[in-house]
C-alpha atoms as a PDB file:
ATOM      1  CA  UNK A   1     -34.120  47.813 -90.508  1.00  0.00           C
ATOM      2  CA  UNK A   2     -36.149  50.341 -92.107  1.00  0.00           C
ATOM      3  CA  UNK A   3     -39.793  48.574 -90.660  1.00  0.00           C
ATOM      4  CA  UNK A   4     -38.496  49.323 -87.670  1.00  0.00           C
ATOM      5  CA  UNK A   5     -38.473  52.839 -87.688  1.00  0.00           C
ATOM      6  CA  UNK A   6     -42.730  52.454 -88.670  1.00  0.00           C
ATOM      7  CA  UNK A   7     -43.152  50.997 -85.253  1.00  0.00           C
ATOM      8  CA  UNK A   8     -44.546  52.931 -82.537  1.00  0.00           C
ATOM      9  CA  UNK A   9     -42.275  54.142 -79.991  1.00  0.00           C
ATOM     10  CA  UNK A  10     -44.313  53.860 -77.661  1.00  0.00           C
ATOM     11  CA  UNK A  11     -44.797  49.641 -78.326  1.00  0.00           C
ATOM     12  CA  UNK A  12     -40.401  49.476 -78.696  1.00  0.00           C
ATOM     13  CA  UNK A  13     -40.399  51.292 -74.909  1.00  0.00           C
ATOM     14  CA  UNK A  14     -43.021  48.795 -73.309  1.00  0.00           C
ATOM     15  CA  UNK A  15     -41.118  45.946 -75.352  1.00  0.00           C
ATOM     16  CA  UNK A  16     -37.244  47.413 -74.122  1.00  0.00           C
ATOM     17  CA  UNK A  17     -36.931  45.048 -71.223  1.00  0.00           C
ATOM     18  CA  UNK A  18     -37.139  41.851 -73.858  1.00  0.00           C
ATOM     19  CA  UNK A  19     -36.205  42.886 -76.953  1.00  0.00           C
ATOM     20  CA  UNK A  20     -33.426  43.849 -78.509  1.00  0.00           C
ATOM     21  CA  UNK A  21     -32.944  46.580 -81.357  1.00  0.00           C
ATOM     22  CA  UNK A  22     -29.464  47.668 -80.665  1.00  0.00           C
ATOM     23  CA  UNK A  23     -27.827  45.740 -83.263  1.00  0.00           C
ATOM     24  CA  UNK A  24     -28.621  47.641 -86.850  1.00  0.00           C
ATOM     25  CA  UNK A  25     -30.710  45.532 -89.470  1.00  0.00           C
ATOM     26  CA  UNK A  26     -31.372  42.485 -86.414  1.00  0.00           C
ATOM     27  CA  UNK A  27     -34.253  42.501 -83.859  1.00  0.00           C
ATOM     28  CA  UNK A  28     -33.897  40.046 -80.983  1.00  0.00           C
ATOM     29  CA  UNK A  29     -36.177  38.465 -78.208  1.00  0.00           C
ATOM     30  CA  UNK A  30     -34.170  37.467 -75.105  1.00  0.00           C
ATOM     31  CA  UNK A  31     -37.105  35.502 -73.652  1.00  0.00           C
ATOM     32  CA  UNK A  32     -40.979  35.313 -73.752  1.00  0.00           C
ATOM     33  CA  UNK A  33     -42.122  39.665 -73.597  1.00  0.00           C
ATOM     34  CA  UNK A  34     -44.876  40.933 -71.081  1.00  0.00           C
ATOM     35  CA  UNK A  35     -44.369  38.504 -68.494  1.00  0.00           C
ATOM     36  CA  UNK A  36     -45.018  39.775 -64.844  1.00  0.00           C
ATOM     37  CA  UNK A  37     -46.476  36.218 -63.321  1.00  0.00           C
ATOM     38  CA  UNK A  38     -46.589  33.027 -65.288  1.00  0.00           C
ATOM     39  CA  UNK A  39     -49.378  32.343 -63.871  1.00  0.00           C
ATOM     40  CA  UNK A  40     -51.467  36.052 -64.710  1.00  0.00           C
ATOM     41  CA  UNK A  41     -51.008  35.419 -68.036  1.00  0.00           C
ATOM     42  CA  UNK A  42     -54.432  34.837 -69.742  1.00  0.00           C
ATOM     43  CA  UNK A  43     -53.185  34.725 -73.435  1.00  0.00           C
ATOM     44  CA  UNK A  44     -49.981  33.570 -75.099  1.00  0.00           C
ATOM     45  CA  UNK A  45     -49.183  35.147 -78.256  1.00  0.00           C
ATOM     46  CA  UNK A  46     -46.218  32.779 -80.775  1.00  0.00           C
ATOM     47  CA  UNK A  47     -44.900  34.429 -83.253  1.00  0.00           C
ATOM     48  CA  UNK A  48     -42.101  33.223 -85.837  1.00  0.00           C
ATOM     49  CA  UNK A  49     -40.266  36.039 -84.646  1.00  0.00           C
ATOM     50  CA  UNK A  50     -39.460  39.196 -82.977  1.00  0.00           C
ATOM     51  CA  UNK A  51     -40.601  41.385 -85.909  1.00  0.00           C
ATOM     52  CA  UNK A  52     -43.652  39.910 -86.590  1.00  0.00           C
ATOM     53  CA  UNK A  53     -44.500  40.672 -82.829  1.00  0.00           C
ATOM     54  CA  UNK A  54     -43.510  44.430 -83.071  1.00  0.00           C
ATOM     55  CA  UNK A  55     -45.758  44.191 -86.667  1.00  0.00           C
ATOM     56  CA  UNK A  56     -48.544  42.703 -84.906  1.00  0.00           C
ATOM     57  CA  UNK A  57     -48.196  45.001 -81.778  1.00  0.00           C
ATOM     58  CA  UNK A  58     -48.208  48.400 -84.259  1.00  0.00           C
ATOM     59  CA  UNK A  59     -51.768  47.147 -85.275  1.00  0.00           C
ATOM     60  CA  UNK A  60     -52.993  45.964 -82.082  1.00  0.00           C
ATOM     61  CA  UNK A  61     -51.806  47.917 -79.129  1.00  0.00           C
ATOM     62  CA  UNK A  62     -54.499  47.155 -77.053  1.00  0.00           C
ATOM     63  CA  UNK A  63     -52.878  43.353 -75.964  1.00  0.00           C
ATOM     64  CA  UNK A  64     -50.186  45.025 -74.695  1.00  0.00           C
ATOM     65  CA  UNK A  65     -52.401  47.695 -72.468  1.00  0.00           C
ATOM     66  CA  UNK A  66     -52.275  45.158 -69.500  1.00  0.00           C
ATOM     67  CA  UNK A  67     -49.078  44.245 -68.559  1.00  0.00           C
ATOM     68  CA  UNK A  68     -48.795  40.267 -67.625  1.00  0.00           C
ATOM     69  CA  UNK A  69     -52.101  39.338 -69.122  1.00  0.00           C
ATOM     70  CA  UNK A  70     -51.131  38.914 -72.041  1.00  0.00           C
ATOM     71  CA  UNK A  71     -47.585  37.669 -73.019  1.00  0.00           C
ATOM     72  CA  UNK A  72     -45.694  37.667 -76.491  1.00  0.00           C
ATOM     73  CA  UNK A  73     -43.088  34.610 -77.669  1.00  0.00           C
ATOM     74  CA  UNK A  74     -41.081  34.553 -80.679  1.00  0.00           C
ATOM     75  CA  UNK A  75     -40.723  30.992 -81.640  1.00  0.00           C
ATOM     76  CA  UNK A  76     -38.032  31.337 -84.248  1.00  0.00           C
ATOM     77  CA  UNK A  77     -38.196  29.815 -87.778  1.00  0.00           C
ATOM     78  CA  UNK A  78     -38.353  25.734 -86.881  1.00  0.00           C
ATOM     79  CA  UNK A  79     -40.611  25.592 -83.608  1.00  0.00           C
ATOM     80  CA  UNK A  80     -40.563  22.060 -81.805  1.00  0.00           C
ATOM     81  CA  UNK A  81     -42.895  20.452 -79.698  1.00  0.00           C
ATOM     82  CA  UNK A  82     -40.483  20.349 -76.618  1.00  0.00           C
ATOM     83  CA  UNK A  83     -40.495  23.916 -76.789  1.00  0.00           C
ATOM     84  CA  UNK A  84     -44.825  24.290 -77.207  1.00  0.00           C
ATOM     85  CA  UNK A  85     -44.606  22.310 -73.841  1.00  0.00           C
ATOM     86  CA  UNK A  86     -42.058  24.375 -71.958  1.00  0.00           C
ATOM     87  CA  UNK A  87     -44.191  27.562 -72.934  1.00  0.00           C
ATOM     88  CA  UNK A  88     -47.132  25.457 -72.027  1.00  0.00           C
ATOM     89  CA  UNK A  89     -45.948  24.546 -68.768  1.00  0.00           C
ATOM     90  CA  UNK A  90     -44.870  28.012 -67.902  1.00  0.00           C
ATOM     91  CA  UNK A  91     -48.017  29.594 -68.390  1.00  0.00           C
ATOM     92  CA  UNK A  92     -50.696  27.150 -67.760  1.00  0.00           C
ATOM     93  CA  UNK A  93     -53.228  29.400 -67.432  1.00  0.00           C
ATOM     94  CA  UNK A  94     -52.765  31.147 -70.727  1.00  0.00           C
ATOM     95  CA  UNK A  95     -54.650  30.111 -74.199  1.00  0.00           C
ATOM     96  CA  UNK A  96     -51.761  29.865 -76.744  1.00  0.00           C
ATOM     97  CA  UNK A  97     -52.900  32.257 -79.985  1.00  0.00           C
ATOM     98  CA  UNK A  98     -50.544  31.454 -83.085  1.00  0.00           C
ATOM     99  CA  UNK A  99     -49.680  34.379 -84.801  1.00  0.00           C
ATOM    100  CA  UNK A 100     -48.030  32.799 -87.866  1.00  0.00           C
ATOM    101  CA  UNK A 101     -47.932  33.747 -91.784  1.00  0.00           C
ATOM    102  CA  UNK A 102     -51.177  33.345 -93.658  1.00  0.00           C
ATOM    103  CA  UNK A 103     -49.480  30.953 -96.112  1.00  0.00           C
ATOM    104  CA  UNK A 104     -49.380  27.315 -96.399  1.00  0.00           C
ATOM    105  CA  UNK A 105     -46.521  26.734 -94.092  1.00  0.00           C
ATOM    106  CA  UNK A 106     -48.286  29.186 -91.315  1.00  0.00           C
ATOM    107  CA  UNK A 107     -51.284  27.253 -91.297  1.00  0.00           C
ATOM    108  CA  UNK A 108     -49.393  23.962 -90.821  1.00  0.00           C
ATOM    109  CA  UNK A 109     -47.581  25.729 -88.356  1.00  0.00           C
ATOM    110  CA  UNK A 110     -50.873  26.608 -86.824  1.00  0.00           C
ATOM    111  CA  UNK A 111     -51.859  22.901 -86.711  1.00  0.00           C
ATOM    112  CA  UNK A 112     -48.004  21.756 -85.798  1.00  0.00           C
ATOM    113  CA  UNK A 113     -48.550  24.205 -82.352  1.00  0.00           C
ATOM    114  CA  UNK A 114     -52.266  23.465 -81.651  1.00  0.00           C
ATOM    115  CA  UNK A 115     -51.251  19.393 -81.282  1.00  0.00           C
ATOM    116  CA  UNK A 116     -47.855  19.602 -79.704  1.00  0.00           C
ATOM    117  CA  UNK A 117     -49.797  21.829 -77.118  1.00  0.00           C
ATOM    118  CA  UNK A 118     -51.934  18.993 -76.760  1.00  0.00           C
ATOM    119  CA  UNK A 119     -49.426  16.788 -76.680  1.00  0.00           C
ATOM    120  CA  UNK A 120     -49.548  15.286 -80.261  1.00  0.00           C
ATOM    121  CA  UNK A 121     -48.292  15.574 -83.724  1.00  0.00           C
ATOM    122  CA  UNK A 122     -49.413  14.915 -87.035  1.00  0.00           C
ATOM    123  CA  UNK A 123     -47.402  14.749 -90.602  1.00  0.00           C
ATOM    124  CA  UNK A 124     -48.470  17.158 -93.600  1.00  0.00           C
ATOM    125  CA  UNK A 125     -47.061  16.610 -96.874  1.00  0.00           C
ATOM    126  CA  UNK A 126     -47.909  18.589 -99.756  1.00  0.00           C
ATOM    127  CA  UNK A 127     -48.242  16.380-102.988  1.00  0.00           C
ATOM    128  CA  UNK A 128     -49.389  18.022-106.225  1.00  0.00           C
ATOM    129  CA  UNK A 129     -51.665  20.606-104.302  1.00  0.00           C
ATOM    130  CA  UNK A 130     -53.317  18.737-101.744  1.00  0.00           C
ATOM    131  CA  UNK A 131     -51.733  18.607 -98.079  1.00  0.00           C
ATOM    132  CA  UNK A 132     -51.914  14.862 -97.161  1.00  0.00           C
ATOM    133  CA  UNK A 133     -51.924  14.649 -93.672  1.00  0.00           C
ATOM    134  CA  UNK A 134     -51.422  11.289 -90.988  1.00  0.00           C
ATOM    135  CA  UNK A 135     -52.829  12.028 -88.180  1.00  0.00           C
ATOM    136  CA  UNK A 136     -53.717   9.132 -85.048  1.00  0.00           C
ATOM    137  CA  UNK A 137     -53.040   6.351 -87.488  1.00  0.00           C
ATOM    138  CA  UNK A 138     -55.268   7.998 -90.051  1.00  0.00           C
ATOM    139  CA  UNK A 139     -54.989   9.624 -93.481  1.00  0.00           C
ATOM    140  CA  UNK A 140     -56.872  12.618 -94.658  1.00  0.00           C
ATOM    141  CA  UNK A 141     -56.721  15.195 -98.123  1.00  0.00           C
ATOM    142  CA  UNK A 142     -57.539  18.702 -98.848  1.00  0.00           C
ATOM    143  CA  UNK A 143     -56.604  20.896-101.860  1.00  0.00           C
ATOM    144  CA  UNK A 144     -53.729  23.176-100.476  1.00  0.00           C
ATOM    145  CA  UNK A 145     -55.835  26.611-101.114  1.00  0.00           C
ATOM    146  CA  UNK A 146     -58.380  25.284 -98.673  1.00  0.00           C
ATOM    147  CA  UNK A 147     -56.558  23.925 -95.898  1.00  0.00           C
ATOM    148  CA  UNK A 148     -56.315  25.685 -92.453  1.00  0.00           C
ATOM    149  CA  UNK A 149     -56.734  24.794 -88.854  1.00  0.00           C
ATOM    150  CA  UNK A 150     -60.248  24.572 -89.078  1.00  0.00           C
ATOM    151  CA  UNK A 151     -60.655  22.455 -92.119  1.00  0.00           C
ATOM    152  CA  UNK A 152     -57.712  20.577 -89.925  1.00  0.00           C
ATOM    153  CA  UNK A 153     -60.072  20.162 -86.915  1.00  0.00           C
ATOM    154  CA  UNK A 154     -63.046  19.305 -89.304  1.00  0.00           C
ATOM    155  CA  UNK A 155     -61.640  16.263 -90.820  1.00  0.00           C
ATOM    156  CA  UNK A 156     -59.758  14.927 -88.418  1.00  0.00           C
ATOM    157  CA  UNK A 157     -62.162  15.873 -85.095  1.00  0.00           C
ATOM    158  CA  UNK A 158     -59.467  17.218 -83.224  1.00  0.00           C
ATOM    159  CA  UNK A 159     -60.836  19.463 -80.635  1.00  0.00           C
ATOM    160  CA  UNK A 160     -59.323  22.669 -79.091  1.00  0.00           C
ATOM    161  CA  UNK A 161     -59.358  25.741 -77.662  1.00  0.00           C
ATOM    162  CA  UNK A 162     -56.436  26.947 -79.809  1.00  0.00           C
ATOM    163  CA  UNK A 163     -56.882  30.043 -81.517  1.00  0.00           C
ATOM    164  CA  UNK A 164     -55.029  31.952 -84.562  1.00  0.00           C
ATOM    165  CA  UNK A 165     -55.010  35.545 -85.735  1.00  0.00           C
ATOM    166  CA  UNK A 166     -54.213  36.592 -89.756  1.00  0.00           C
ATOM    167  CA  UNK A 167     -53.675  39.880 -91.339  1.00  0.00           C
ATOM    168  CA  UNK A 168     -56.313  40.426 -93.635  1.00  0.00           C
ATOM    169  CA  UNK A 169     -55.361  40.733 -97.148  1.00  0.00           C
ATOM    170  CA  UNK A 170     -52.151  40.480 -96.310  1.00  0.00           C
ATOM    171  CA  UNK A 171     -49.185  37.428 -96.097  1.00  0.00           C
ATOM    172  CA  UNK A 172     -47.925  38.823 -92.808  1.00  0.00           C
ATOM    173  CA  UNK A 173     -48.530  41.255 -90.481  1.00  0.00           C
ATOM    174  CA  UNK A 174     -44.957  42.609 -91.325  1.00  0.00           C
ATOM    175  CA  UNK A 175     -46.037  42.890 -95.097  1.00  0.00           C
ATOM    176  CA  UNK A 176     -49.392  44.530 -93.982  1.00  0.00           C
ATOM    177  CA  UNK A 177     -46.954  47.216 -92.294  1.00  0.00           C
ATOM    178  CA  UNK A 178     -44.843  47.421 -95.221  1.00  0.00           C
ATOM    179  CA  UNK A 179     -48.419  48.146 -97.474  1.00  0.00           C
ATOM    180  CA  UNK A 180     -49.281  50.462 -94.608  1.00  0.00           C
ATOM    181  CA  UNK A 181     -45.724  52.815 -94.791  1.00  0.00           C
ATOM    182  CA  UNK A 182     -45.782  53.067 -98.573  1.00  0.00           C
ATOM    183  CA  UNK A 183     -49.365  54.573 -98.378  1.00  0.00           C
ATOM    184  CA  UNK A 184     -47.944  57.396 -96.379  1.00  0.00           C
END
């Protein structure tokens, strides 16, 4: 996996006891990375998966300066709400930061996590550019380009202390890397 190689040794060595790089072109997470205590952790960081962590990571190093505080789960590509709760559970001191794509399916994703951590769901549809979304027996629009988990809180009142991080300019924080590497 030639991203790999851009990442930081440094990051791969404090990430060796969780993930796995062994396997050429494939980058595993055996379990949630940076856990000492469940209950030190401060912030949960879900990613989609293990790449986009190491991605993320290579920009900021700084989460991973305190061992325990801060721990780092790759989700996979389908998340489900059974597993927001087991994460929840396991670290209920931690606020849960989604680290997903800044697309349209990210920022659903980004609503999807915020309510199942909350212990609630809501369906999005998207139907000739607006995401429809039923939410607590309620229906709600907004054009596609606009829609994100704030415009989700906004119209629907949902209140949390959820919080998301997105590459700026940039799709992922895997493509940012990408960008980054060809520079050089």
């Amino acid at each position: 996996m030639p991203l790999l190689k851009e990442i930081d040794p440094k990051l791969l060595d404090y990430f060796s006891t969780w993930i796995d790089c062994l396997v050429p072109d494939k980058v595993t997470v055996s379990e949630t990375a940076g856990v000492v205590e469940p209950y030190m952790a401060r912030q949960h960081f879900l990613f989609h998966t293990a790449l986009d962590l190491l991605c993320f990571c290579q920009f900021y190093p700084h989460w991973t300066h305190n061992p325990g505080t801060n721990v780092f789960s790759a989700l996979g590509l389908r998340p489900s709400a059974g597993q927001i709760q087991s994460l929840r559970d396991r670290f209920p001191n931690a606020r849960i930061i989604a680290v997903f794509d800044d697309d349209l399916s990210g920022r659903v994703f980004d609503c999807k996590t915020a309510l199942w951590a909350i212990n609630r769901d809501a369906s999005f549809l998207l139907i000739e550019g607006e995401v429809h979304i039923k939410y607590r027996s309620s229906d709600f629009r907004t054009p596609a380009d606009r829609f994100s988990l704030h415009r989700f809180r906004t119209l629907t009142g949902m209140r949390s202390n959820f919080r998301t991080i997105k590459p700026k300019g940039y799709v992922s924080f895997m493509a940012m890397l990408a960008s980054s590497t060809k520079v050089k």
